[in-house]
C-alpha atoms as a PDB file:
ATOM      1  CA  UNK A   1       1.537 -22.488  28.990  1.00  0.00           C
ATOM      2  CA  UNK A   2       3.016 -25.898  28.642  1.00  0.00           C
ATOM      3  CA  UNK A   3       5.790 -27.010  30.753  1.00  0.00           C
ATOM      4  CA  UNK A   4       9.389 -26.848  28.957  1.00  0.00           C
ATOM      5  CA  UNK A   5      10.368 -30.240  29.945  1.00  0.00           C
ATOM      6  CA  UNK A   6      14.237 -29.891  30.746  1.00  0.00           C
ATOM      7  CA  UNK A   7      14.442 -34.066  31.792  1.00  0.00           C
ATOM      8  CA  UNK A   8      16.348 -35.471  28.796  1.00  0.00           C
ATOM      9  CA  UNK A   9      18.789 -32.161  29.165  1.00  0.00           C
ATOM     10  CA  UNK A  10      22.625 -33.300  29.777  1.00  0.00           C
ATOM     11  CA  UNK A  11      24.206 -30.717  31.935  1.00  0.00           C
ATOM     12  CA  UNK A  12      27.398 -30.143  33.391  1.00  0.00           C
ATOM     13  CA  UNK A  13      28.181 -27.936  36.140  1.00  0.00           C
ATOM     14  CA  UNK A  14      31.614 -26.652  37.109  1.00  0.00           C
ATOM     15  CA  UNK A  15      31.868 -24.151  39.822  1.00  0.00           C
ATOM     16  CA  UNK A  16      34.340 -24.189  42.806  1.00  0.00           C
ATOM     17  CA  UNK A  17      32.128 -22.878  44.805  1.00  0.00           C
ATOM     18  CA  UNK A  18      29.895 -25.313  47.027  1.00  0.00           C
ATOM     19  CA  UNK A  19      27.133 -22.872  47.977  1.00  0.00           C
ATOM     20  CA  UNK A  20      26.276 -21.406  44.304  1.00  0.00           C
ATOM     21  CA  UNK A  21      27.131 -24.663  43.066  1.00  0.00           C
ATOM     22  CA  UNK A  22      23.895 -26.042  45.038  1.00  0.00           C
ATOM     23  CA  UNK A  23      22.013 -23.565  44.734  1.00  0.00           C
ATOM     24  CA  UNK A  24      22.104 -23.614  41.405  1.00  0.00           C
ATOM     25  CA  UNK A  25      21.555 -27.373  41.509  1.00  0.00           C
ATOM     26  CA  UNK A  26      18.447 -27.617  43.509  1.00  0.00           C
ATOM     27  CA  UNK A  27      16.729 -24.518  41.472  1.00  0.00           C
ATOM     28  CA  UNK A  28      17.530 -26.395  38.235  1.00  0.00           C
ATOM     29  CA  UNK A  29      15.966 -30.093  39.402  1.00  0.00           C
ATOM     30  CA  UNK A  30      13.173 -28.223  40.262  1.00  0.00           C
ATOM     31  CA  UNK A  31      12.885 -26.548  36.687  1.00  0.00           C
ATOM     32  CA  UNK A  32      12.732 -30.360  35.521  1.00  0.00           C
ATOM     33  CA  UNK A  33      16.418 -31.277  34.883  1.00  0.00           C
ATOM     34  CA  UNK A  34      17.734 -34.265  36.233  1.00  0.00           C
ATOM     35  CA  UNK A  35      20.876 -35.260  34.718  1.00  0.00           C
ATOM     36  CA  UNK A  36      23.722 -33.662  35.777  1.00  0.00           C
ATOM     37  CA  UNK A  37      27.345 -34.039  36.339  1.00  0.00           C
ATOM     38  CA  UNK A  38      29.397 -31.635  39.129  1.00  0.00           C
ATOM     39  CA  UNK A  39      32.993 -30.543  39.044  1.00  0.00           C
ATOM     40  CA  UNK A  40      34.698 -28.947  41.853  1.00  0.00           C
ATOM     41  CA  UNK A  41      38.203 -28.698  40.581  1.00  0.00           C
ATOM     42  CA  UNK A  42      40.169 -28.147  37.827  1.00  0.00           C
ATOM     43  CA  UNK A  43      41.066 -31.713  37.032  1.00  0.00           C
ATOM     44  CA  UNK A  44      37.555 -32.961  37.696  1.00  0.00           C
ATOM     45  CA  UNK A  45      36.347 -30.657  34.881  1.00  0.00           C
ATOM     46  CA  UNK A  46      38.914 -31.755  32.504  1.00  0.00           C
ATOM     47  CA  UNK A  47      38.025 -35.284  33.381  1.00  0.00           C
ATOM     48  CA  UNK A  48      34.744 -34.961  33.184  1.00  0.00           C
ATOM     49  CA  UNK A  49      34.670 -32.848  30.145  1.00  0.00           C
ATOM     50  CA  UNK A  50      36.891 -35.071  28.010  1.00  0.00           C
ATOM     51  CA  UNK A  51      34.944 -38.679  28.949  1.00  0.00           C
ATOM     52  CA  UNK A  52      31.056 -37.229  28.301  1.00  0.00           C
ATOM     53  CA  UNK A  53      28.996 -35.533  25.972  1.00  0.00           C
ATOM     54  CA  UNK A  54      27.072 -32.750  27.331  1.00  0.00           C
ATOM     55  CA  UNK A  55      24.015 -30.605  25.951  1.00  0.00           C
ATOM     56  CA  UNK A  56      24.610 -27.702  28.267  1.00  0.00           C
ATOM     57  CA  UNK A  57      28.070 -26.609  30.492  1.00  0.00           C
ATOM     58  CA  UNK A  58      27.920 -23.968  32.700  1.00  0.00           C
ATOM     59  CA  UNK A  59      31.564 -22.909  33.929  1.00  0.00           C
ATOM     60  CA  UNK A  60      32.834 -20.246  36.774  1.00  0.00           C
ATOM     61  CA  UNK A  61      36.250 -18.928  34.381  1.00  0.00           C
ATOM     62  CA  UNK A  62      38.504 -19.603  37.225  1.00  0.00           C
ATOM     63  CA  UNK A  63      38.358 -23.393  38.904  1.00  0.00           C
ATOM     64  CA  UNK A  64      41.207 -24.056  41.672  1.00  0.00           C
ATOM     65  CA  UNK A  65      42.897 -20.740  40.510  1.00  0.00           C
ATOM     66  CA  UNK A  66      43.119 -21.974  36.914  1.00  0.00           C
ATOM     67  CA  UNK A  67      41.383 -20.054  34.376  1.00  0.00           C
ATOM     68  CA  UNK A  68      39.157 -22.174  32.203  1.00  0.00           C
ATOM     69  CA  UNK A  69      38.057 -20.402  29.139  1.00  0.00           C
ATOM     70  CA  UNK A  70      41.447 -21.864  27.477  1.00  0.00           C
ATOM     71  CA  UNK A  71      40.288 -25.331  27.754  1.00  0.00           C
ATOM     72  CA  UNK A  72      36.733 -24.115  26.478  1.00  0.00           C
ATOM     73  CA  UNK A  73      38.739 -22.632  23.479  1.00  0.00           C
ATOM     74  CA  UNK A  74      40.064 -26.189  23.098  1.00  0.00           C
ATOM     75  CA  UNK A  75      36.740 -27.458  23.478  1.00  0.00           C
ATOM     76  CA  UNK A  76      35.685 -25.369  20.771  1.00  0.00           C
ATOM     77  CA  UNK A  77      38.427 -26.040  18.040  1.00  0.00           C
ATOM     78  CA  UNK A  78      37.874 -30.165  18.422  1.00  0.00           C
ATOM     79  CA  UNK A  79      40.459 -30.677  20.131  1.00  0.00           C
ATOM     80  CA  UNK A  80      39.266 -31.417  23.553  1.00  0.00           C
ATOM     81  CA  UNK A  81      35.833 -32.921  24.867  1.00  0.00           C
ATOM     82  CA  UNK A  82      33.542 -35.723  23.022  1.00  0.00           C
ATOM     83  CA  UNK A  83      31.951 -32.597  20.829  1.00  0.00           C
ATOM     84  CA  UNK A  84      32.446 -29.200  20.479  1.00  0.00           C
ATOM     85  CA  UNK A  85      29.093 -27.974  20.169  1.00  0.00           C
ATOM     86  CA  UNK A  86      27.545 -28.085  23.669  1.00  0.00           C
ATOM     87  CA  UNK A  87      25.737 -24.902  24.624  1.00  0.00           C
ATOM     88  CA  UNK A  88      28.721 -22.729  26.954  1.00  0.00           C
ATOM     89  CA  UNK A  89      27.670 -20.196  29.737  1.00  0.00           C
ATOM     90  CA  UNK A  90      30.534 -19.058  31.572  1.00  0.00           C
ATOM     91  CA  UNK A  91      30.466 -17.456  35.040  1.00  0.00           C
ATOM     92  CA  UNK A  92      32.520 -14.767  35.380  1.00  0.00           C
ATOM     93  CA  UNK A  93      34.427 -14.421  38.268  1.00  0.00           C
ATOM     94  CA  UNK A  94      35.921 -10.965  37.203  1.00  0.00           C
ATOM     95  CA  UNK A  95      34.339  -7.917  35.810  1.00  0.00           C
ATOM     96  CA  UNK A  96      37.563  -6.237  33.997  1.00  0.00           C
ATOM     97  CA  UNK A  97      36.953  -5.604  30.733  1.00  0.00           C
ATOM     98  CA  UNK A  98      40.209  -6.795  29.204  1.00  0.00           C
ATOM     99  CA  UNK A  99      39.087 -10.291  31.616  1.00  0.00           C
ATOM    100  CA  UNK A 100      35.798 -10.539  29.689  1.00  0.00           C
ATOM    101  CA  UNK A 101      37.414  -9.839  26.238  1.00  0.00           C
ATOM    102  CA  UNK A 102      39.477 -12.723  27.014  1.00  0.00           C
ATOM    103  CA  UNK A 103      36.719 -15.147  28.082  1.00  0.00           C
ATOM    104  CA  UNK A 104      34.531 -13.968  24.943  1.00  0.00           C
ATOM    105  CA  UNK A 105      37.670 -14.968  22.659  1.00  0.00           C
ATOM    106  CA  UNK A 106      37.462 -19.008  23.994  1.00  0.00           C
ATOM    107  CA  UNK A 107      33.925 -19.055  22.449  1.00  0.00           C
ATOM    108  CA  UNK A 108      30.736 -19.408  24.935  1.00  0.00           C
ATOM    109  CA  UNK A 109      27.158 -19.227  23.769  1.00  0.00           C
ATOM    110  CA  UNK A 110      26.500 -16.451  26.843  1.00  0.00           C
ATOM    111  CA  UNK A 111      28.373 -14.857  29.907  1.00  0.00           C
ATOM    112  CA  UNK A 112      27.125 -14.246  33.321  1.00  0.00           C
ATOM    113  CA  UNK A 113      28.354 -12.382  36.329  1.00  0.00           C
ATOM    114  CA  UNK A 114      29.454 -14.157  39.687  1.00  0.00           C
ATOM    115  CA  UNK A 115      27.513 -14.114  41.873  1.00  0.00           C
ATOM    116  CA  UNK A 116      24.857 -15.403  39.587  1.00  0.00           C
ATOM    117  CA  UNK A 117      21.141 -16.429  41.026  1.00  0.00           C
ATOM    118  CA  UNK A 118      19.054 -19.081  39.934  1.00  0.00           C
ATOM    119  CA  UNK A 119      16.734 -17.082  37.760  1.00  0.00           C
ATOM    120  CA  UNK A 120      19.377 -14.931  35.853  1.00  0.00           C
ATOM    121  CA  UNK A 121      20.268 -18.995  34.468  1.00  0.00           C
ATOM    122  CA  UNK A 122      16.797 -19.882  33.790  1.00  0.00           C
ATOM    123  CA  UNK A 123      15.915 -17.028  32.204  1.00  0.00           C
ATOM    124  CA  UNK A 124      18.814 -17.334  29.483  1.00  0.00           C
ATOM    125  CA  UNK A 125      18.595 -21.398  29.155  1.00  0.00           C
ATOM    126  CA  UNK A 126      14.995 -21.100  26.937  1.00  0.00           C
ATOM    127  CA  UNK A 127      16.382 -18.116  25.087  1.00  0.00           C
ATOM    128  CA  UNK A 128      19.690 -20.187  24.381  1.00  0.00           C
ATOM    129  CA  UNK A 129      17.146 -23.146  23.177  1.00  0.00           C
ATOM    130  CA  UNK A 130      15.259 -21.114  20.663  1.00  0.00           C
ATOM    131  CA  UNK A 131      17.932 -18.935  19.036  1.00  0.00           C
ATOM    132  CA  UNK A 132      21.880 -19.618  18.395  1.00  0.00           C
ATOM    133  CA  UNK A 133      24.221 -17.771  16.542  1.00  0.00           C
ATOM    134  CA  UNK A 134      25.911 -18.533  14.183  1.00  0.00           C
ATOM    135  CA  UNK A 135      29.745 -19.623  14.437  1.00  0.00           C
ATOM    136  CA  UNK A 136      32.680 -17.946  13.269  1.00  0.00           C
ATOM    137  CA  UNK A 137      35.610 -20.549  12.188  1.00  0.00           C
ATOM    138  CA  UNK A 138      39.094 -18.256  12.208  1.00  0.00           C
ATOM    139  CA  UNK A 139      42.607 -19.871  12.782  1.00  0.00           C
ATOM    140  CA  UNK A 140      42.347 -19.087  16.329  1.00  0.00           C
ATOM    141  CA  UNK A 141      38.616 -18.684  17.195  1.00  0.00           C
ATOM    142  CA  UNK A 142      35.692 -20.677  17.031  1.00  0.00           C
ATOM    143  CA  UNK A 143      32.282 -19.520  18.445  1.00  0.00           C
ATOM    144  CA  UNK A 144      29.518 -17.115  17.973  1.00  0.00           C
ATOM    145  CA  UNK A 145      29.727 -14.456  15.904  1.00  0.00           C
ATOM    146  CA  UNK A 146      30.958 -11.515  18.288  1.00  0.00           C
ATOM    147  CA  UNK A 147      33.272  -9.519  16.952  1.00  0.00           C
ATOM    148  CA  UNK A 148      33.231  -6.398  15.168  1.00  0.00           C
ATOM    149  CA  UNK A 149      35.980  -6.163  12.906  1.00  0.00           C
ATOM    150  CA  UNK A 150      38.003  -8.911  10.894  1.00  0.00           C
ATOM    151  CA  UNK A 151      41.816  -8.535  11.927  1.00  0.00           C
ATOM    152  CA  UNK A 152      44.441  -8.237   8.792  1.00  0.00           C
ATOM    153  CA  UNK A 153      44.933 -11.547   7.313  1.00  0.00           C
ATOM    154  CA  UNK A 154      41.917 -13.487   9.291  1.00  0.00           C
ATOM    155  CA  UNK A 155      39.148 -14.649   7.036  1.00  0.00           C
ATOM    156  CA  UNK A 156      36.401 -15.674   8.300  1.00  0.00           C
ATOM    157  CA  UNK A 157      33.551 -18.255   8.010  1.00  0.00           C
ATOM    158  CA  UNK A 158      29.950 -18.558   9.054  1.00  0.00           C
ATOM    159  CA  UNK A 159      28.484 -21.163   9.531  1.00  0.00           C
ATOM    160  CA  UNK A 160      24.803 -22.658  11.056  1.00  0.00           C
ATOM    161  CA  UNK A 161      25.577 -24.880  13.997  1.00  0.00           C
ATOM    162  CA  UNK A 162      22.737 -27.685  16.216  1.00  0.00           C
ATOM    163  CA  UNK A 163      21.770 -26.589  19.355  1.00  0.00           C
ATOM    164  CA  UNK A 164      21.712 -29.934  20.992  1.00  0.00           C
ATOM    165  CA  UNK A 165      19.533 -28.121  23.741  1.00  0.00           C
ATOM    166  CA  UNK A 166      17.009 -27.353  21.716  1.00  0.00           C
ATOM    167  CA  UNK A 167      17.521 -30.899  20.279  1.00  0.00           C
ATOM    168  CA  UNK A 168      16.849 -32.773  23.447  1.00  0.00           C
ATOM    169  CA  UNK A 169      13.642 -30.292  24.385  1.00  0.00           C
ATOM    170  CA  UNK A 170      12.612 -32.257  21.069  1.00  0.00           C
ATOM    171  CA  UNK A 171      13.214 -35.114  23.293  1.00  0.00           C
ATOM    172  CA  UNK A 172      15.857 -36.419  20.676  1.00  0.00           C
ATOM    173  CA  UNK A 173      17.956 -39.257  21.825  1.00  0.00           C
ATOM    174  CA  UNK A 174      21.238 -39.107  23.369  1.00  0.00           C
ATOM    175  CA  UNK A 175      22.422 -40.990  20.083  1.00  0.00           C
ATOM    176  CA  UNK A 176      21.006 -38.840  17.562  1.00  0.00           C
ATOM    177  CA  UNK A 177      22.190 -35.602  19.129  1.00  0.00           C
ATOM    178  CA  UNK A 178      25.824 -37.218  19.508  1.00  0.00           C
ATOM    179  CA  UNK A 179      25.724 -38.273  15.723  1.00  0.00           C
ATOM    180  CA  UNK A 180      24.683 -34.494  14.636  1.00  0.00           C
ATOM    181  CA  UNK A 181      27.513 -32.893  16.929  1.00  0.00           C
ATOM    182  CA  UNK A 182      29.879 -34.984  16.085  1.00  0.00           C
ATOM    183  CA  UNK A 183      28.972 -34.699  11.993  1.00  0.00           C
ATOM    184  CA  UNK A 184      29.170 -30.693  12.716  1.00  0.00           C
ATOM    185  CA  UNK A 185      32.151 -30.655  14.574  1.00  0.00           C
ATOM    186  CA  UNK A 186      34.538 -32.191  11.341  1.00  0.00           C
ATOM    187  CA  UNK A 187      32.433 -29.871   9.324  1.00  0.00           C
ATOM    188  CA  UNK A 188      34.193 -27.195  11.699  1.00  0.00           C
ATOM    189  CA  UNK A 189      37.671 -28.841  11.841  1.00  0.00           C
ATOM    190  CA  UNK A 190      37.849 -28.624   8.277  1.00  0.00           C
ATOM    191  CA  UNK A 191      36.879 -25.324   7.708  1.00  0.00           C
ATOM    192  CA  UNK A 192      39.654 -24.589  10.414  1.00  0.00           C
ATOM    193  CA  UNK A 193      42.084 -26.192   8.157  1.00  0.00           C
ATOM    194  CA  UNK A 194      40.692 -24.295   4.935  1.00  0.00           C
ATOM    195  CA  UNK A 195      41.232 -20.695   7.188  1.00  0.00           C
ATOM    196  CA  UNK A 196      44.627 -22.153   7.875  1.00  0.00           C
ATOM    197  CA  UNK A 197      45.056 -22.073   4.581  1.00  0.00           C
ATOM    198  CA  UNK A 198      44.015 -18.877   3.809  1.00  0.00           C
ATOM    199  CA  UNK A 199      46.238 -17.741   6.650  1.00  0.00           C
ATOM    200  CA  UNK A 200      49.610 -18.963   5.128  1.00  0.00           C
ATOM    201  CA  UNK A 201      48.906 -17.450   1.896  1.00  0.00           C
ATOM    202  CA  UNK A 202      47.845 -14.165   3.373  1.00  0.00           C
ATOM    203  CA  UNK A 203      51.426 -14.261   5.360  1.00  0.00           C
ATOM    204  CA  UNK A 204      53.479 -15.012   2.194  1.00  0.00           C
ATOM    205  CA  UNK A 205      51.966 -12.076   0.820  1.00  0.00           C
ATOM    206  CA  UNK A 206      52.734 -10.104   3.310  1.00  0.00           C
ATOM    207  CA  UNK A 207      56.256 -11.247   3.526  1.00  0.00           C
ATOM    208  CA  UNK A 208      56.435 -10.533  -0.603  1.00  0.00           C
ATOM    209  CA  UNK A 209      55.317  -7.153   0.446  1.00  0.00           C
ATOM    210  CA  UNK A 210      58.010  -6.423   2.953  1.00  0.00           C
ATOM    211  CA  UNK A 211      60.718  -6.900   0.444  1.00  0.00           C
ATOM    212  CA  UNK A 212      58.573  -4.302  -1.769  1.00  0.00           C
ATOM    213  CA  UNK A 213      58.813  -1.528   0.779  1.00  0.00           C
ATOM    214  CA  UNK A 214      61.297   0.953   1.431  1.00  0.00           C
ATOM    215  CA  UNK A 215      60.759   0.691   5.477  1.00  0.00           C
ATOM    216  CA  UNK A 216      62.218  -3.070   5.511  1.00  0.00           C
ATOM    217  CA  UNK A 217      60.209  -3.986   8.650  1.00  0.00           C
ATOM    218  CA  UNK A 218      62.415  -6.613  10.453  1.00  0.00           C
ATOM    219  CA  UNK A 219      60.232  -6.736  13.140  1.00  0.00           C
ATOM    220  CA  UNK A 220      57.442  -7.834  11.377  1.00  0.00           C
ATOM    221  CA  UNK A 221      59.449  -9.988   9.390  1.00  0.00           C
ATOM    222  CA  UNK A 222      59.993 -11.956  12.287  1.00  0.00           C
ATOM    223  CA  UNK A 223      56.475 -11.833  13.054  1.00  0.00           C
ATOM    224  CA  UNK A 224      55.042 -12.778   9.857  1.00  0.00           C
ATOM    225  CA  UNK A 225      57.399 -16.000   9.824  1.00  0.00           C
ATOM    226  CA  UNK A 226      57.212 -16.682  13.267  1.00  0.00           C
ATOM    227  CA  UNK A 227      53.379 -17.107  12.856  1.00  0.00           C
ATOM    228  CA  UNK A 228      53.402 -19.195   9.786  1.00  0.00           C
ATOM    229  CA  UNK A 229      55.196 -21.582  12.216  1.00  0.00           C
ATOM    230  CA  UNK A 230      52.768 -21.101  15.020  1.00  0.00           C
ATOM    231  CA  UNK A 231      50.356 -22.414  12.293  1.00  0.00           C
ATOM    232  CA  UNK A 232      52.314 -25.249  11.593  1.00  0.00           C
ATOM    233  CA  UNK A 233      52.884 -26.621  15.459  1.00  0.00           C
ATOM    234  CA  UNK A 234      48.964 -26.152  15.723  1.00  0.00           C
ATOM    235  CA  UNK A 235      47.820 -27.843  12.672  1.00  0.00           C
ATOM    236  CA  UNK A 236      48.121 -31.811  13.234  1.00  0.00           C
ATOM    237  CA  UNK A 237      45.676 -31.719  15.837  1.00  0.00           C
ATOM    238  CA  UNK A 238      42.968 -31.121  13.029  1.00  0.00           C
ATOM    239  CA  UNK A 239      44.322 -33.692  10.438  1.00  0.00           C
ATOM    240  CA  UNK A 240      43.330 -37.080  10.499  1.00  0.00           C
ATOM    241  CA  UNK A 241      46.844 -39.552  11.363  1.00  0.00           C
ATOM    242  CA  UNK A 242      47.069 -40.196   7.439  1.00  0.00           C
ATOM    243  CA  UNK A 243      46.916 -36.729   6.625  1.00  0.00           C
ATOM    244  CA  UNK A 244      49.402 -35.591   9.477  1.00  0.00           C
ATOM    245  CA  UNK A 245      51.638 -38.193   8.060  1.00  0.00           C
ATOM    246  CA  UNK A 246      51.392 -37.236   4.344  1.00  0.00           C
ATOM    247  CA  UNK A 247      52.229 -33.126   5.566  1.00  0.00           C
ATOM    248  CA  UNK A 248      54.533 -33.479   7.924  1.00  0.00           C
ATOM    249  CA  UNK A 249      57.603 -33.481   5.324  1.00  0.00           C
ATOM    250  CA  UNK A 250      55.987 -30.581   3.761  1.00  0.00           C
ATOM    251  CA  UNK A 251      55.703 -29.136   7.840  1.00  0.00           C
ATOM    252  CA  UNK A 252      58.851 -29.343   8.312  1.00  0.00           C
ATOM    253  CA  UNK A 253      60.413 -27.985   5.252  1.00  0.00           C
ATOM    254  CA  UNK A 254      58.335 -24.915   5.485  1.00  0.00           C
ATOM    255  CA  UNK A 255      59.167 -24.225   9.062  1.00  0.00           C
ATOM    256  CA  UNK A 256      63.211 -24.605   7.812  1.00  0.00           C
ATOM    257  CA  UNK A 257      62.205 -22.091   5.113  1.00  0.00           C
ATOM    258  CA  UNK A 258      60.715 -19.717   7.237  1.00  0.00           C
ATOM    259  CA  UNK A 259      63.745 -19.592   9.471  1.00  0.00           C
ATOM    260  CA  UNK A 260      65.775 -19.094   6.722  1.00  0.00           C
ATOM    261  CA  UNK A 261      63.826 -15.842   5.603  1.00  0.00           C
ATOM    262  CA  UNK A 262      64.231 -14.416   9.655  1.00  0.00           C
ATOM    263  CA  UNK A 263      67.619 -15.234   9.390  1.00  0.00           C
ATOM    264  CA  UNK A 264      68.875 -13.659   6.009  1.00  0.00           C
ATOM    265  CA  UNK A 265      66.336 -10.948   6.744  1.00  0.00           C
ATOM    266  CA  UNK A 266      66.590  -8.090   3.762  1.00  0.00           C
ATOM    267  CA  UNK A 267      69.271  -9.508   2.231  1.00  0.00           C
ATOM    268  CA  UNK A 268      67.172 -12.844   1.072  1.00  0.00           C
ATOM    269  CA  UNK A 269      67.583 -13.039  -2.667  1.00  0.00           C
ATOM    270  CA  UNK A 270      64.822 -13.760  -4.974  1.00  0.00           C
ATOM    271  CA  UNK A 271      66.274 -17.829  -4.615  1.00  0.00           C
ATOM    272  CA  UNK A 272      65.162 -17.707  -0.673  1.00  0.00           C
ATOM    273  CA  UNK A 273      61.201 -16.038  -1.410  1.00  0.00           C
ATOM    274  CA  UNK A 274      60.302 -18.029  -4.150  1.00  0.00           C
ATOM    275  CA  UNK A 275      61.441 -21.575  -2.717  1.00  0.00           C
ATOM    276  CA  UNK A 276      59.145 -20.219   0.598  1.00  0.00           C
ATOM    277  CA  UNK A 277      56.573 -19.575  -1.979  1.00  0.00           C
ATOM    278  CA  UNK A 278      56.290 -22.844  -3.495  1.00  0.00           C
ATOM    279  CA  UNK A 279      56.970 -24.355   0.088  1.00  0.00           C
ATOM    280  CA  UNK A 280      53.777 -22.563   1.178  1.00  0.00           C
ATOM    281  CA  UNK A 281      51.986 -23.608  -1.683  1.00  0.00           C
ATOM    282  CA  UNK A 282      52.852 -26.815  -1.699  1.00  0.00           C
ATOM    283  CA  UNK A 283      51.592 -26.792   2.130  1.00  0.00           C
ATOM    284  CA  UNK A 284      47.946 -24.654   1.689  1.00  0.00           C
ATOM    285  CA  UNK A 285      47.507 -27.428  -1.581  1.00  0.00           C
ATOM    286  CA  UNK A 286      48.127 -30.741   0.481  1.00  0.00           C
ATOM    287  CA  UNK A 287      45.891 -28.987   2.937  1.00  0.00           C
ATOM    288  CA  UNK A 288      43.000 -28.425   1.025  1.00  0.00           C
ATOM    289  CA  UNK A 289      43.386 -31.547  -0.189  1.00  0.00           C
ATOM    290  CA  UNK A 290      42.407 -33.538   3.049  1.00  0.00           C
ATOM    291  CA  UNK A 291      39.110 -31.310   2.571  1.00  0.00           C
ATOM    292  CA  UNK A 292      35.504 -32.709   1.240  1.00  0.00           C
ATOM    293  CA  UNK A 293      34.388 -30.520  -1.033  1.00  0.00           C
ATOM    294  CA  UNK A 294      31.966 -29.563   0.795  1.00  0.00           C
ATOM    295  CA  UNK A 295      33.980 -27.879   3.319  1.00  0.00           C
ATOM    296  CA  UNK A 296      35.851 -26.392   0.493  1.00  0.00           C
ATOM    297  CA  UNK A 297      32.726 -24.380  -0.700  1.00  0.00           C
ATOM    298  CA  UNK A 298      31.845 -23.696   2.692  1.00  0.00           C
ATOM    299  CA  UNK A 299      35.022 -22.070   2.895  1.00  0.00           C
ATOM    300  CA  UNK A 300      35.071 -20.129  -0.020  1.00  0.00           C
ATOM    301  CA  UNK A 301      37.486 -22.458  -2.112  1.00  0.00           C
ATOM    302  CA  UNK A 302      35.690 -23.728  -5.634  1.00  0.00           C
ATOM    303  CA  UNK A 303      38.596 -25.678  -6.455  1.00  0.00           C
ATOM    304  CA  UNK A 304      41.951 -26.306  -5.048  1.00  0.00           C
ATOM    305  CA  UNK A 305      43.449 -24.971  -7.897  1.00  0.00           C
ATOM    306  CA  UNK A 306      41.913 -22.199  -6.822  1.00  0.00           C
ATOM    307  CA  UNK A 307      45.010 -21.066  -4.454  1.00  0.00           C
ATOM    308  CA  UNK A 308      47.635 -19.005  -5.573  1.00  0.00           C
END
């Protein structure tokens, strides 16, 4: 059987831990892989990790007592790191099943258990080559496709991403897998925006439907408007700087809007929901807008004009 030849492979490798952080070194250059960058602490992984472009990270989920898979999330949504898109296996330091749920949610390709040996990493690095999932694009979660049930209100989008490890076994340049990453990473970003989208509208139901009940739910009230401005403070990230300028009027008049619903609560007239309806419209419209239509379709929108 012919030799997988791991040479052109771009890896990084963040554990605290000096002993299974060499270990795993020495087993891997003798596998064939020779480029690698090390990170001992927390800030040398965030340094690190936002300056290069990697094909493969392998993470311990706590560095210098900080828990990582946070930054990984950002990694994931394009908001930190040179691409989003390199393969993930995170080390688990913990074995608590709440622990691991929270790790799964920041978006890695695989998880393995600390301690780890050599061979448990080899084994899953050709498997990782051959097959990826597909992504899932919510407002809070990009990764594989993991979880069983859509929550209320969350749509969700697959799509096909590169496997840049599989790319470079092709022995494909540094350039070209950089240029493919990067291309599916705004594909990603937008359809982030687009679920953003969806998200608003979903909450201004659900707001309409409050005032349609007999229970009158204040505490979801709260919730439901208190989101739509989580939404907002976590938006501009994704926009380009022309984009974040042309919204930000909109932003801010929806987030005034939204605390005028919490703070009339039931006794908002019809005035107060409709002028947050058209404010959220206005929003999800100038939104979509910023989108190519191919991530429109990709997210489900034919048209603009499609939004309600």
């Amino acid at each position: 059987m012919k030799k997988v030849d791991y040479g052109s492979v771009k890896m990084l490798l963040a554990i605290e831990n000096p002993n299974v952080r060499k270990g795993l070194l020495n087993t891997l250059q003798q596998e064939g892989f020779s480029r690698f960058e090390q990170a001992a602490s927390y800030e040398a992984f965030l340094s690190v990790l936002a300056a290069e472009a990697f094909d493969v990270v392998v993470a311990a989920t706590e560095i210098s007592g900080e828990f990582i898979p946070p930054r990984i999330a950002q990694l994931r949504q394009g908001i930190f790191g040179r691409h989003p898109l390199p393969i993930v296996v995170e080390l688990l330091v913990d074995s608590d099943a709440d622990y691991i749920r929270k790790v799964i949610d920041s978006g890695p390709d695989d998880l393995l258990q600390l301690p780890v040996s050599p061979g448990q990493l080899l084994n899953r690095l050709p498997v990782l080559a051959e097959k990826r999932k597909p992504f899932i694009v919510t407002s809070d979660y990009v990764g594989p496709d993991r979880r069983q049930t859509p929550r209320p209100g969350v749509a969700t989008s697959l799509i096909e991403v590169p496997n840049p490890l599989a790319m470079k076994l092709e022995q494909q340049s540094d350039a070209a897998v950089l240029e493919v990453m990067t291309a599916a990473g705004d594909r990603l970003r937008q359809m982030r925006i687009a679920r953003f989208a969806f998200e608003l509208q979903w909450l201004l139901r659900a707001i309409r439907q409050l005032f349609q009940s007999e229970e009158r739910d204040a505490a979801k009230l709260e919730t439901f408007c208190g989101r739509i401005k989580t939404l907002l403070i976590h938006l501009p990230p994704l926009l380009s700087t022309e984009a974040t300028t042309a919204i930000a009027p909109l932003s801010e008049r929806l987030a005034l809007g939204a605390n005028i619903v919490v703070k009339n609560g039931f006794s908002a007239d019809a005035t107060v929901l409709n002028g947050l309806g058209g404010l959220v419209n206005g929003m999800t419209q100038a939104m979509l807008g910023a989108l190519s239509p191919e991530a429109l379709e990709a997210s489900g929108y034919g048209r603009i004009s499609a939004v309600k």
